[in-house]
N, C-alpha and C. Protein backbone atom coordinates (compact mmCIF):
# COMPACT_ATOMS: atom_id res chain seq x y z
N UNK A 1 0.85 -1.16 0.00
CA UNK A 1 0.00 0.00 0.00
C UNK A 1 0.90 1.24 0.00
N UNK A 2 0.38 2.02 -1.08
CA UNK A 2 1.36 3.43 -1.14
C UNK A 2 1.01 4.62 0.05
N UNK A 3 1.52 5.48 0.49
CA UNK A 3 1.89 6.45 1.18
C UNK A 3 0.22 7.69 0.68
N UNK A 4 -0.38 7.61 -0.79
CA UNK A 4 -1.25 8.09 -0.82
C UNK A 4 -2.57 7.60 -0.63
N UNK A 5 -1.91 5.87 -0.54
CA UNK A 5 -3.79 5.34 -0.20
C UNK A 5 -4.48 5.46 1.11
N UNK A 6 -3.77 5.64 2.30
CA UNK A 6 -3.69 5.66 3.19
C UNK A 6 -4.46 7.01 3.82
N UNK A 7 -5.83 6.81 4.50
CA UNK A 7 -6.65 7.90 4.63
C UNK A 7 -5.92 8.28 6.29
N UNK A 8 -6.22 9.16 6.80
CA UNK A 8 -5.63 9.77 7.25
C UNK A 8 -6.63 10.57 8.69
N UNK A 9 -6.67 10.44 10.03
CA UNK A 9 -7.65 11.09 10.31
C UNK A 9 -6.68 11.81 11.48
N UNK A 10 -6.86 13.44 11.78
CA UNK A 10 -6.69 13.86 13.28
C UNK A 10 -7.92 13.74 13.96
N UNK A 11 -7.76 12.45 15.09
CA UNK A 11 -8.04 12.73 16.08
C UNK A 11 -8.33 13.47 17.77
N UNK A 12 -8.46 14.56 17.34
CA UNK A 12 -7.97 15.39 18.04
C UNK A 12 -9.20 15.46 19.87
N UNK A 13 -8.87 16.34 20.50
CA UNK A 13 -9.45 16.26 21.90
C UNK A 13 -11.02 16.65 21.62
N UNK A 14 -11.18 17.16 20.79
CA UNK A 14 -12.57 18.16 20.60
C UNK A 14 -13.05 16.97 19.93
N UNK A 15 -12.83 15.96 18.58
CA UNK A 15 -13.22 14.83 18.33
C UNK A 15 -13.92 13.78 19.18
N UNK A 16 -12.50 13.35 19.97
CA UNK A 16 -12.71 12.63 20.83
C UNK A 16 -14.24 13.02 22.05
N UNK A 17 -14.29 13.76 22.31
CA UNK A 17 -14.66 14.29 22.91
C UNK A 17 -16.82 14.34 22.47
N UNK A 18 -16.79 14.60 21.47
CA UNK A 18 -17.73 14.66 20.99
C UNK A 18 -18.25 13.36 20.43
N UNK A 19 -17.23 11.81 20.23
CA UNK A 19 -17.69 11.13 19.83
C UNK A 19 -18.33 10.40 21.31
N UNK A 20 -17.54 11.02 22.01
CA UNK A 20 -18.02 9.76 23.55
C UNK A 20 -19.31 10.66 24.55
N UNK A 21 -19.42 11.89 24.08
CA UNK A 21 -21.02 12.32 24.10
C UNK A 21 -21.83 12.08 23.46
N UNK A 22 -21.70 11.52 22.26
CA UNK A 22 -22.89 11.14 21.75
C UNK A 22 -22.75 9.55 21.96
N UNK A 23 -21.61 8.93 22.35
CA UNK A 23 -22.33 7.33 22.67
C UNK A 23 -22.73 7.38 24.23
N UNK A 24 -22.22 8.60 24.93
CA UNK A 24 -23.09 7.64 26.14
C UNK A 24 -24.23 9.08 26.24
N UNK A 25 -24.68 9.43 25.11
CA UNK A 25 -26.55 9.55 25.36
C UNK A 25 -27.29 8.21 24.33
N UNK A 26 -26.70 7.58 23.55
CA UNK A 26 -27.45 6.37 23.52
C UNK A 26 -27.61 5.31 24.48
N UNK A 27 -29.23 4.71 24.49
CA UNK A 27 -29.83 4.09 25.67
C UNK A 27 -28.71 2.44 25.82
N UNK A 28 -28.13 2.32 25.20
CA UNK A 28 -27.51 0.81 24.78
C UNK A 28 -26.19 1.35 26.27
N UNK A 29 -25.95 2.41 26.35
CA UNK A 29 -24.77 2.62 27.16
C UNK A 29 -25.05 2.78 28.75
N UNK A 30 -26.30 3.46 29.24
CA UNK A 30 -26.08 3.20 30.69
C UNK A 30 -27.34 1.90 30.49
N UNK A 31 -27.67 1.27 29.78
CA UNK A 31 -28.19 -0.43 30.05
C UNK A 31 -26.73 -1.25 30.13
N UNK A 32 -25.46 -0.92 29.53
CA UNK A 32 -24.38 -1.66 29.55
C UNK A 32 -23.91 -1.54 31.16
N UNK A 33 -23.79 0.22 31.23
CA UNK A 33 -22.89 0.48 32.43
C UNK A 33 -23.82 -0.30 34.23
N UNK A 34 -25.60 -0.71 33.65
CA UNK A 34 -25.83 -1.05 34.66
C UNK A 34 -25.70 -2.55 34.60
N UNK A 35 -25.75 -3.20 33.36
CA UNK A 35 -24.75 -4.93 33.44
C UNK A 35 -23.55 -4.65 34.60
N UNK A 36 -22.94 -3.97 34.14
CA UNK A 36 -21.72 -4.08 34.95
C UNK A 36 -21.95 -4.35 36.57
N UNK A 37 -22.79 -2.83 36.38
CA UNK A 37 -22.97 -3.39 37.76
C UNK A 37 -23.43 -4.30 38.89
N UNK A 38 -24.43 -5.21 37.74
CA UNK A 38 -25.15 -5.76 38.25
C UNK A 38 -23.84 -7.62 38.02
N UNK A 39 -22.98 -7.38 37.39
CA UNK A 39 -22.21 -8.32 37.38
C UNK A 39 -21.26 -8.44 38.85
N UNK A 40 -20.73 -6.77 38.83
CA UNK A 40 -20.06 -7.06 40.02
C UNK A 40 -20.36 -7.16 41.74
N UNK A 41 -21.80 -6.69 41.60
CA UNK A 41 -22.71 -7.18 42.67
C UNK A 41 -22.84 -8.80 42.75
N UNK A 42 -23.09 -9.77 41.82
CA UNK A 42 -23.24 -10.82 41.85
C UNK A 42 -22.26 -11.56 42.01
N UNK A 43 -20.94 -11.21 41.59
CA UNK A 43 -19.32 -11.70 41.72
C UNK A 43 -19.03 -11.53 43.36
N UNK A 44 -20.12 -10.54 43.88
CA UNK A 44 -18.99 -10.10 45.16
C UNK A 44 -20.51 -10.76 46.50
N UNK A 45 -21.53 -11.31 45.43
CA UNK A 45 -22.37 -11.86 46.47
C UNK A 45 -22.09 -12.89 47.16
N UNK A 46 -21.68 -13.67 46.64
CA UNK A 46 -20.45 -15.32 47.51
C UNK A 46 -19.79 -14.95 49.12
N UNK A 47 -19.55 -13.82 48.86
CA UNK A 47 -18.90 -12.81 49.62
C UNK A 47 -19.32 -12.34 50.74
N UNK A 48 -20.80 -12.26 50.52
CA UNK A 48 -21.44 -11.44 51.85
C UNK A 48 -21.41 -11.79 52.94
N UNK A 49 -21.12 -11.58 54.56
CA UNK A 49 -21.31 -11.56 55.69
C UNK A 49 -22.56 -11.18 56.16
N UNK A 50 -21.95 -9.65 56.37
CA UNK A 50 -23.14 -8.81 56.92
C UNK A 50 -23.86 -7.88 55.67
N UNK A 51 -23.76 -7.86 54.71
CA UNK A 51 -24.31 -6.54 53.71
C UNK A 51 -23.70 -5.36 53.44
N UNK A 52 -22.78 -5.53 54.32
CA UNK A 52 -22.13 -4.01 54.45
C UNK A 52 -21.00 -4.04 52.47
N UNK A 53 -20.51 -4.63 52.30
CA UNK A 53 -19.68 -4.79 51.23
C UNK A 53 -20.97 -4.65 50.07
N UNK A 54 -21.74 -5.36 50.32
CA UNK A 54 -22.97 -5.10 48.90
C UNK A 54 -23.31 -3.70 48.74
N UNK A 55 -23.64 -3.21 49.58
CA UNK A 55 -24.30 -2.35 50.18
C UNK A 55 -23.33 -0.65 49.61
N UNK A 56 -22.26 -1.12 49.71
CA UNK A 56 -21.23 -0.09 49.31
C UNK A 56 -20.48 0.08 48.12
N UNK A 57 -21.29 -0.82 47.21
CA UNK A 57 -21.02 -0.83 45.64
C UNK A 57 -22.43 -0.08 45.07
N UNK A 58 -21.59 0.94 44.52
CA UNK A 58 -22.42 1.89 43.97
C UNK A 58 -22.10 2.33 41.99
N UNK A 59 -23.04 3.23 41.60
CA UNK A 59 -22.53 3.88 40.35
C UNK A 59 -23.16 5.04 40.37
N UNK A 60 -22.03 5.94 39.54
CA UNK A 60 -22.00 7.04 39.60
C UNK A 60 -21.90 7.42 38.04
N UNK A 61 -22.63 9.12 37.77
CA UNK A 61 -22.71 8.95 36.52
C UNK A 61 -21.90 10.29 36.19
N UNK A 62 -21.14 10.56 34.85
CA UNK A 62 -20.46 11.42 35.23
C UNK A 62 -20.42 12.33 33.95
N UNK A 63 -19.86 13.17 33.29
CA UNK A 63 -20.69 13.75 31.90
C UNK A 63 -19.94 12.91 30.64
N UNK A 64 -19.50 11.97 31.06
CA UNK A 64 -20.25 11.24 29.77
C UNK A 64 -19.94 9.69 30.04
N UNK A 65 -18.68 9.27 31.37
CA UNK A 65 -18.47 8.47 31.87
C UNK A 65 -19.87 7.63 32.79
N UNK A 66 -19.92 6.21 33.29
CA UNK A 66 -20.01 6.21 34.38
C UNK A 66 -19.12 5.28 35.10
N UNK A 67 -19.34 5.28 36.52
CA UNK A 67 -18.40 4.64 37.47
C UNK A 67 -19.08 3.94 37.90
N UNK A 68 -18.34 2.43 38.26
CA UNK A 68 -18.84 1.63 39.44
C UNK A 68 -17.65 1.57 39.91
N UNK A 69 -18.51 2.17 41.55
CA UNK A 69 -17.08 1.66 42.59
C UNK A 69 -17.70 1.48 43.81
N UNK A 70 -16.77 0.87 44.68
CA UNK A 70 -17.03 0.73 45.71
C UNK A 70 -16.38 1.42 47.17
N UNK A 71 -16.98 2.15 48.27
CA UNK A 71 -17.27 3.09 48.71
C UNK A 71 -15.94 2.30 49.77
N UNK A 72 -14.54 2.94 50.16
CA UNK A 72 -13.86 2.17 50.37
C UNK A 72 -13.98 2.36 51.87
N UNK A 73 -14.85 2.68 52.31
CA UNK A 73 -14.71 3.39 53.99
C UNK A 73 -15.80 2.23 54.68
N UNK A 74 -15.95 1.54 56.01
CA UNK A 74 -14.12 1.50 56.69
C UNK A 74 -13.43 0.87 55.50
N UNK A 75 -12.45 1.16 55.98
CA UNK A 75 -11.04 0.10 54.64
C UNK A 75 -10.62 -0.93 55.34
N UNK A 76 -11.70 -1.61 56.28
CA UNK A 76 -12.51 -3.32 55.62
C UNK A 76 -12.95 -3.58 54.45
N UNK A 77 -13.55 -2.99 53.77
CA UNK A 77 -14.13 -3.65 52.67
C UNK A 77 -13.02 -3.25 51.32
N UNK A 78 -12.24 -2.29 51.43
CA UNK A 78 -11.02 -2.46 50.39
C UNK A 78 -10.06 -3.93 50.75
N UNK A 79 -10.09 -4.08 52.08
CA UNK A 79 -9.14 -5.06 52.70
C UNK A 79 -9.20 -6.10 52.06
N UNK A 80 -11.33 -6.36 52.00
CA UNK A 80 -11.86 -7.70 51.53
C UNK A 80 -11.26 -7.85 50.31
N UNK A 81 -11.62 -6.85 49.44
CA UNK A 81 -11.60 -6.65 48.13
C UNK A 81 -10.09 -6.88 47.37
N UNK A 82 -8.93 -6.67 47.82
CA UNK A 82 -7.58 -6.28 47.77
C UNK A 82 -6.56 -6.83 48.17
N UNK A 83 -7.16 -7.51 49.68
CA UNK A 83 -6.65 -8.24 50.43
C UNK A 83 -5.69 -7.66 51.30
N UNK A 84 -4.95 -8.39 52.13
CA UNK A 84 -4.26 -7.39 52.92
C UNK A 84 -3.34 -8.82 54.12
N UNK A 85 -2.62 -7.74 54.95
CA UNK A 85 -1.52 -9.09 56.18
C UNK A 85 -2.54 -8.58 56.89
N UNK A 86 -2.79 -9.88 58.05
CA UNK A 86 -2.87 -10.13 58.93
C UNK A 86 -1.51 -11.13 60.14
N UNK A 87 -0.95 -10.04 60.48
CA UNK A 87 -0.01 -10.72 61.42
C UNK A 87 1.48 -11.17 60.23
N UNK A 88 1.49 -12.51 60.18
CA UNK A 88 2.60 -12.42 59.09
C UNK A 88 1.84 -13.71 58.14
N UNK A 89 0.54 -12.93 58.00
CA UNK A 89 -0.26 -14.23 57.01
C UNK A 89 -0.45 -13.23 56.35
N UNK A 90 -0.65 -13.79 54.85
CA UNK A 90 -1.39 -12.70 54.09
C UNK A 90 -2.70 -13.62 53.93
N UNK A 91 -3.54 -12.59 53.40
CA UNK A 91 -5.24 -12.90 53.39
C UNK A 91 -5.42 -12.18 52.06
N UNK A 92 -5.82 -13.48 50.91
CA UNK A 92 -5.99 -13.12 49.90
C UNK A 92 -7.68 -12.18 49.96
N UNK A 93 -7.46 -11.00 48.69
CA UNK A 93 -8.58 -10.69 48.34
C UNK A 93 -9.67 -11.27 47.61
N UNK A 94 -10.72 -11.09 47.75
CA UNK A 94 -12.00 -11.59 46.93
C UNK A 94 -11.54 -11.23 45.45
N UNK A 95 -11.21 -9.77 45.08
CA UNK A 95 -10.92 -9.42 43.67
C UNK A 95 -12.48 -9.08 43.00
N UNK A 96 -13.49 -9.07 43.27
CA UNK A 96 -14.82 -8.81 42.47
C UNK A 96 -14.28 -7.85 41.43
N UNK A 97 -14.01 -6.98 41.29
CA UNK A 97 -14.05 -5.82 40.16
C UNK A 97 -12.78 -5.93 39.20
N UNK A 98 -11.91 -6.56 39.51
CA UNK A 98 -11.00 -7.08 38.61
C UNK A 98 -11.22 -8.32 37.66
N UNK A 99 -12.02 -9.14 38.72
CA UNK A 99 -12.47 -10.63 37.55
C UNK A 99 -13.74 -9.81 36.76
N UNK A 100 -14.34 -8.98 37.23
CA UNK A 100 -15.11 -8.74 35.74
C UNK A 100 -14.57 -7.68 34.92
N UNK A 101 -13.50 -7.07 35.09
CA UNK A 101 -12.89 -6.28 34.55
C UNK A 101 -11.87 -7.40 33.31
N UNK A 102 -11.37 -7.98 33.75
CA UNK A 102 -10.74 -9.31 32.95
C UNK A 102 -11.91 -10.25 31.88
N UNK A 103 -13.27 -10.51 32.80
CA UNK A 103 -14.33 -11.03 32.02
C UNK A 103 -14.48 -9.96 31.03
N UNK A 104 -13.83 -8.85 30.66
CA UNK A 104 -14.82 -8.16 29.76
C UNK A 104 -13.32 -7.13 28.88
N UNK A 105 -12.37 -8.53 28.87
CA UNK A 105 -11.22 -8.23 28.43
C UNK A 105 -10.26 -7.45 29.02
N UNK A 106 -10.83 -6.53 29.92
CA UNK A 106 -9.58 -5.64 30.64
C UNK A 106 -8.15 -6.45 31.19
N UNK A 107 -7.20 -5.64 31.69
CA UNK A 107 -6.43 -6.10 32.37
C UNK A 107 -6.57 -6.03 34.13
């Protein structure tokens, strides 16, 4: 392929910008962003004790993003999530938001 077949686009910030406002006002995008959430609620239900960890996974919507996260206070429930030492044991994390972050190709 020659040097002139080759189409050519600037992508620039104002582009960008305008293409990811108009996908997340289509309805296909917060029905996706609430899969998510409803995936990582169910990943982290195995999990439950007391409710408090369910309970503190939330989403947030943002101008054109949204977020699911979880509300890290006390940082018990990052502990759960992340894992953490106890003494000179370590205590693996649950991981909920990473295995569906991986389920859905991420790293």
């Amino acid at each position: 392929m020659t040097r002139s077949n080759i189409l050519e686009v600037n992508w620039d910030r104002g582009i960008r910008s305008a293409i990811a406002h108009e996908a997340s006002d289509q309805p296909g995008f917060s029905a996706r962003s609430n899969a998510i959430l409803a995936e990582v609620r169910a990943a982290a239900a195995p999990h439950v004790k007391t409710g408090a960890m369910m309970a503190s996974i939330h989403m947030s919507h943002g101008s054109v993003d949204d977020f699911v996260y979880m509300d890290p206070t006390p940082p018990g429930r990052a502990h759960a999530e992340l894992g953490h030492r106890q003494g000179h044991t370590l205590v693996k994390g649950i991981h909920v938001f990473s295995s569906v972050v991986r389920a859905h190709g991420g790293v």
